[in-house]
C-alpha atoms as a PDB file:
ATOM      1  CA  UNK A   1     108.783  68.491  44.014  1.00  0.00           C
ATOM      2  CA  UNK A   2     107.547  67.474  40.485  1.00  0.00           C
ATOM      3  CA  UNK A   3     105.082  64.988  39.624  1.00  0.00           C
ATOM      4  CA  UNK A   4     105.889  61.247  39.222  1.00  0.00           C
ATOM      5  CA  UNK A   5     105.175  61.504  35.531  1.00  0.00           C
ATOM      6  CA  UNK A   6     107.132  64.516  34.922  1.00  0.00           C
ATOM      7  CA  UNK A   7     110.224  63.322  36.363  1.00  0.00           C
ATOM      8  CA  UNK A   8     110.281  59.738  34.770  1.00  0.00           C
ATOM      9  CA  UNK A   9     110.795  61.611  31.493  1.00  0.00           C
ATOM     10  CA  UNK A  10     112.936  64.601  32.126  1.00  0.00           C
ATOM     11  CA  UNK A  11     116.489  62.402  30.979  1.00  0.00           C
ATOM     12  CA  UNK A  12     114.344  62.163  27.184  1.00  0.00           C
ATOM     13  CA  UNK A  13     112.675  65.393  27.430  1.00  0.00           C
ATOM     14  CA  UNK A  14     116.704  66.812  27.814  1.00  0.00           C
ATOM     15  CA  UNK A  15     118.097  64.407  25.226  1.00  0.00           C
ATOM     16  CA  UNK A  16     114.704  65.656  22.975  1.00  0.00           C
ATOM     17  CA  UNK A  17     116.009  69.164  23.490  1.00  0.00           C
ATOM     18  CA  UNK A  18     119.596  68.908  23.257  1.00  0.00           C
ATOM     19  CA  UNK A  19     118.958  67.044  19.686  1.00  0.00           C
ATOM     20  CA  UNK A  20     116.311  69.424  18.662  1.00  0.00           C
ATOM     21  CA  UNK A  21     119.275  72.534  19.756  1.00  0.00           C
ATOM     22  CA  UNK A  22     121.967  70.661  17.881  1.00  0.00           C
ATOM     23  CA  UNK A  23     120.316  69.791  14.511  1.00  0.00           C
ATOM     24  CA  UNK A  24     118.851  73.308  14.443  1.00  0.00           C
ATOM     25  CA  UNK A  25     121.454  75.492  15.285  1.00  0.00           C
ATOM     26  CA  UNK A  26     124.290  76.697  13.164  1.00  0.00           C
ATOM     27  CA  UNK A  27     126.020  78.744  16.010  1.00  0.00           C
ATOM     28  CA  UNK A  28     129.075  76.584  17.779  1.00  0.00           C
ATOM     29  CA  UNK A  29     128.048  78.217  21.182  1.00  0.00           C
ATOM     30  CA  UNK A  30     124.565  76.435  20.784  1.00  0.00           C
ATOM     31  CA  UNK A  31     125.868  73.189  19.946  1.00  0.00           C
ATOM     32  CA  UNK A  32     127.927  73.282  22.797  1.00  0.00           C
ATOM     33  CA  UNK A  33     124.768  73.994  24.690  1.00  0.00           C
ATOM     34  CA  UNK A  34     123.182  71.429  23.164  1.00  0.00           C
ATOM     35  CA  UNK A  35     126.120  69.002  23.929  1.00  0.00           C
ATOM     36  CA  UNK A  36     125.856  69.937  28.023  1.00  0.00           C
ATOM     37  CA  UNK A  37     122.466  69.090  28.011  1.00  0.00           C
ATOM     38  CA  UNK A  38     122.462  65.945  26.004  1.00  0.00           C
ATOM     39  CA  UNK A  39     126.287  65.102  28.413  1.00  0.00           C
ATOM     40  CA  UNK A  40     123.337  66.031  31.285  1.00  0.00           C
ATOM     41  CA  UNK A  41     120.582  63.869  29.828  1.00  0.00           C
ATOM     42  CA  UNK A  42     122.871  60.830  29.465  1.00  0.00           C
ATOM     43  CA  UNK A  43     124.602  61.107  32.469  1.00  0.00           C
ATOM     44  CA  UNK A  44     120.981  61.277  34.005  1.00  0.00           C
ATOM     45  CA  UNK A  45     119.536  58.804  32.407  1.00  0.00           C
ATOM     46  CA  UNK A  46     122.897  56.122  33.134  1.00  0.00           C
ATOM     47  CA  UNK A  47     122.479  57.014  36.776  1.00  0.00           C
ATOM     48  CA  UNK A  48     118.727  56.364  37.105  1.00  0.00           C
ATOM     49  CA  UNK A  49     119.135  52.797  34.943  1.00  0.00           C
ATOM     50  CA  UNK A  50     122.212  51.550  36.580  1.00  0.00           C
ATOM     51  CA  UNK A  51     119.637  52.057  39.613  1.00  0.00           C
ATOM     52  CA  UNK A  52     117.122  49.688  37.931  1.00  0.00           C
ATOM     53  CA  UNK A  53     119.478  47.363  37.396  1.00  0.00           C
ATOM     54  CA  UNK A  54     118.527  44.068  38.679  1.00  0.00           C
ATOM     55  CA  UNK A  55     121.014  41.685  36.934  1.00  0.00           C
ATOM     56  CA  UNK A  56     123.502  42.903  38.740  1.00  0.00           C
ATOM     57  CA  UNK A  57     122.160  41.862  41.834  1.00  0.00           C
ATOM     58  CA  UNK A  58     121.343  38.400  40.416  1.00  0.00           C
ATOM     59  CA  UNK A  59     124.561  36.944  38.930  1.00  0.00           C
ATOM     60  CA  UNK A  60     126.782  39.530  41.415  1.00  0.00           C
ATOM     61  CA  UNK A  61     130.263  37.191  40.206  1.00  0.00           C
ATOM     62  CA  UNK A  62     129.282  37.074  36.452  1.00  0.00           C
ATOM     63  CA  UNK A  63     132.246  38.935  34.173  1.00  0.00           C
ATOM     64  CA  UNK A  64     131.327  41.363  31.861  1.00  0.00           C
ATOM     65  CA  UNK A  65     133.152  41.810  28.424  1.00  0.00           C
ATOM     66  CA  UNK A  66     133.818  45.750  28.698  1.00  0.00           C
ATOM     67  CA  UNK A  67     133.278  48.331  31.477  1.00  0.00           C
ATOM     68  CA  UNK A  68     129.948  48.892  32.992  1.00  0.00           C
ATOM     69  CA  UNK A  69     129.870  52.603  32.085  1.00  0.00           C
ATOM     70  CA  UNK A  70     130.699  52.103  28.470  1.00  0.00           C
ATOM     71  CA  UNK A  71     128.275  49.049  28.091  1.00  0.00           C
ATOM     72  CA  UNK A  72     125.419  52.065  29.841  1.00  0.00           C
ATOM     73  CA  UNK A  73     126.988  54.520  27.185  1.00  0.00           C
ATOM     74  CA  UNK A  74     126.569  53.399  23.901  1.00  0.00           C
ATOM     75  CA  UNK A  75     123.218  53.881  22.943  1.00  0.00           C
ATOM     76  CA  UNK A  76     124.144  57.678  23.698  1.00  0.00           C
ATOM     77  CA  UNK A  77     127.078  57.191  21.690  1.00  0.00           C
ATOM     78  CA  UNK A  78     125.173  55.820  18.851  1.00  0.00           C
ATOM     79  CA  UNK A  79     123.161  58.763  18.563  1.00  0.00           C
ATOM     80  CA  UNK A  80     125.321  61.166  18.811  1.00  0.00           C
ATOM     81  CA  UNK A  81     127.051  59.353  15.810  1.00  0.00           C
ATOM     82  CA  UNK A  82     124.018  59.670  14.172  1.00  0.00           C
ATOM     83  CA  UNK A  83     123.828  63.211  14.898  1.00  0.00           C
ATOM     84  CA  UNK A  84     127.348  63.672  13.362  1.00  0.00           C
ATOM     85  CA  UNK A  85     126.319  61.487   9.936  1.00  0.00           C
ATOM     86  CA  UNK A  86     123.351  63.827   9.717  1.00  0.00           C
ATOM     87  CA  UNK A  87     125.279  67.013   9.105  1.00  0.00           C
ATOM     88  CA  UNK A  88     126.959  65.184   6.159  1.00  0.00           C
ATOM     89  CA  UNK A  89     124.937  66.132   2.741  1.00  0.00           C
ATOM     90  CA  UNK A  90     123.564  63.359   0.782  1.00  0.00           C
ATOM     91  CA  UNK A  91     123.727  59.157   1.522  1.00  0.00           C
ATOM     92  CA  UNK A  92     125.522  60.234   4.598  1.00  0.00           C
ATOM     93  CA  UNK A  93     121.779  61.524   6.340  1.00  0.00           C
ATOM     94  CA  UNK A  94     120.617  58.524   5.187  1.00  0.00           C
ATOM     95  CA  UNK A  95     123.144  56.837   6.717  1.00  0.00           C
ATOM     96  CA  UNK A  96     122.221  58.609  10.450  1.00  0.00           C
ATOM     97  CA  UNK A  97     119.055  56.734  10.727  1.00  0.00           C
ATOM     98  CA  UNK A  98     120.789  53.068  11.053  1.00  0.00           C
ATOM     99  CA  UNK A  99     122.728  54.327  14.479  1.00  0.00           C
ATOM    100  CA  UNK A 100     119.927  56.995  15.326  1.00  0.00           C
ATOM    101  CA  UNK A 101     117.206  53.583  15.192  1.00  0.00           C
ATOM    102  CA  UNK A 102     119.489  51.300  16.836  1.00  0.00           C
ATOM    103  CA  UNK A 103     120.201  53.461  19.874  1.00  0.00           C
ATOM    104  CA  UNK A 104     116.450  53.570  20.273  1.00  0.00           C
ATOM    105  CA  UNK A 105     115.784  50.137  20.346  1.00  0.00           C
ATOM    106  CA  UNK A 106     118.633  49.873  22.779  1.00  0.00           C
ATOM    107  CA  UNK A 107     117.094  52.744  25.065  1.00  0.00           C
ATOM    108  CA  UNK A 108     113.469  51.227  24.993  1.00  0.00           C
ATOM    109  CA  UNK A 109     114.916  47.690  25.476  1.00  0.00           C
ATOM    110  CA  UNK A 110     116.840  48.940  28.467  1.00  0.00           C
ATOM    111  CA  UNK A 111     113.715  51.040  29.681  1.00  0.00           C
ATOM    112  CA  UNK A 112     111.372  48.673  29.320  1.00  0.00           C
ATOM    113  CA  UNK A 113     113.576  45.468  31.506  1.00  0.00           C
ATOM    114  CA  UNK A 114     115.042  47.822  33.826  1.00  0.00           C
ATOM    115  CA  UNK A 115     111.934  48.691  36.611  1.00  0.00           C
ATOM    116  CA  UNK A 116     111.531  48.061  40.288  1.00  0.00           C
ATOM    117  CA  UNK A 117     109.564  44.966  40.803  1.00  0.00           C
ATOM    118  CA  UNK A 118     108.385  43.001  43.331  1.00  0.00           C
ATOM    119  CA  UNK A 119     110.350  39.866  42.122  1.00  0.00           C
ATOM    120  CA  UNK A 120     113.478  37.861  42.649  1.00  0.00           C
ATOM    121  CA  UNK A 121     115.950  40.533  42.196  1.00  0.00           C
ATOM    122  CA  UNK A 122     114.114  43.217  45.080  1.00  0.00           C
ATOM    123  CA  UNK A 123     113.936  40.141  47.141  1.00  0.00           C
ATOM    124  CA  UNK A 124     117.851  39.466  46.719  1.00  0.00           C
ATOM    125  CA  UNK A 125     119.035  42.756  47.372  1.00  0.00           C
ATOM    126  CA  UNK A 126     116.924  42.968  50.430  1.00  0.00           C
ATOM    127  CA  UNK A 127     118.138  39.815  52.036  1.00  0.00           C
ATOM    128  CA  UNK A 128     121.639  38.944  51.674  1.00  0.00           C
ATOM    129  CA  UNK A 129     121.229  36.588  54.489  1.00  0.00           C
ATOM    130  CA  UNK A 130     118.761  35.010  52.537  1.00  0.00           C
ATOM    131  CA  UNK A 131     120.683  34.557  49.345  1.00  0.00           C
ATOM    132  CA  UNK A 132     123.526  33.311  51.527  1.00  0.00           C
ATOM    133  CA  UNK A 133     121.432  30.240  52.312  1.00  0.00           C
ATOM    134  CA  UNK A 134     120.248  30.197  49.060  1.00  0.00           C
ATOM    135  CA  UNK A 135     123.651  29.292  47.920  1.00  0.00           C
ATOM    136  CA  UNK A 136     124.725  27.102  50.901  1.00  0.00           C
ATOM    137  CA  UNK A 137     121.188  24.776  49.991  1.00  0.00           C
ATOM    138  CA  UNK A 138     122.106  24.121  46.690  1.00  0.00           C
END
């Protein structure tokens, strides 16, 4: 089993790789390799912040404008936008840092909110009795 430390980063150390393979290469077979591991480091990465998720568990009947897995998508699909705009010569690399930058904010915004904590929301999902009469009180 690997450390603690080592496998909180793995999804970015696979996204890291997979962007480092695709900007580098100019073989199709490695960008397709690239393109597993960054599908693998997004899919990873989805699975262990739809975990973390904690609003979910506090408004449970709230509707949400689009699907849950494209709302956990897009900063992956913002990058690899960006990824595409970089291969273009000229204004167009320029262009790649405005999606590149904005699907970081949206990862480290999502990173930094989405943790297990000793608050409301692990209280919630460990008593639904709880939040039954929670509801019935008000």
């Amino acid at each position: 089993m690997c450390p603690r430390w080592l496998y909180e980063k793995l999804p970015a150390c696979y996204l890291l790789a997979a962007i480092g393979i695709i900007a580098l290469s100019h073989s199709p077979l490695l960008w397709l390799a690239g393109g597993l591991l960054f599908v693998a480091g997004a899919a990873s990465w989805m699975m262990r912040s739809s975990y973390r998720r904690t609003d979910l568990v506090i408004f449970p009947n709230k509707v949400w404008l689009q699907p849950e897995w494209l709302y956990e998508a897009q900063p992956f699909l913002w990058l690899v936008l960006g990824l595409l705009l970089s291969r273009q010569q000229g204004a167009g690399a320029l262009l790649a840092l405005l999606p590149c930058l904005w699907a970081l904010r949206c990862l480290w915004a999502r990173n930094h909110y989405r943790h297990h904590a000793e608050g409301l929301a692990s209280q919630l999902r460990r008593h639904p009795t709880r939040r039954r009469r929670m509801r019935l009180l008000r």
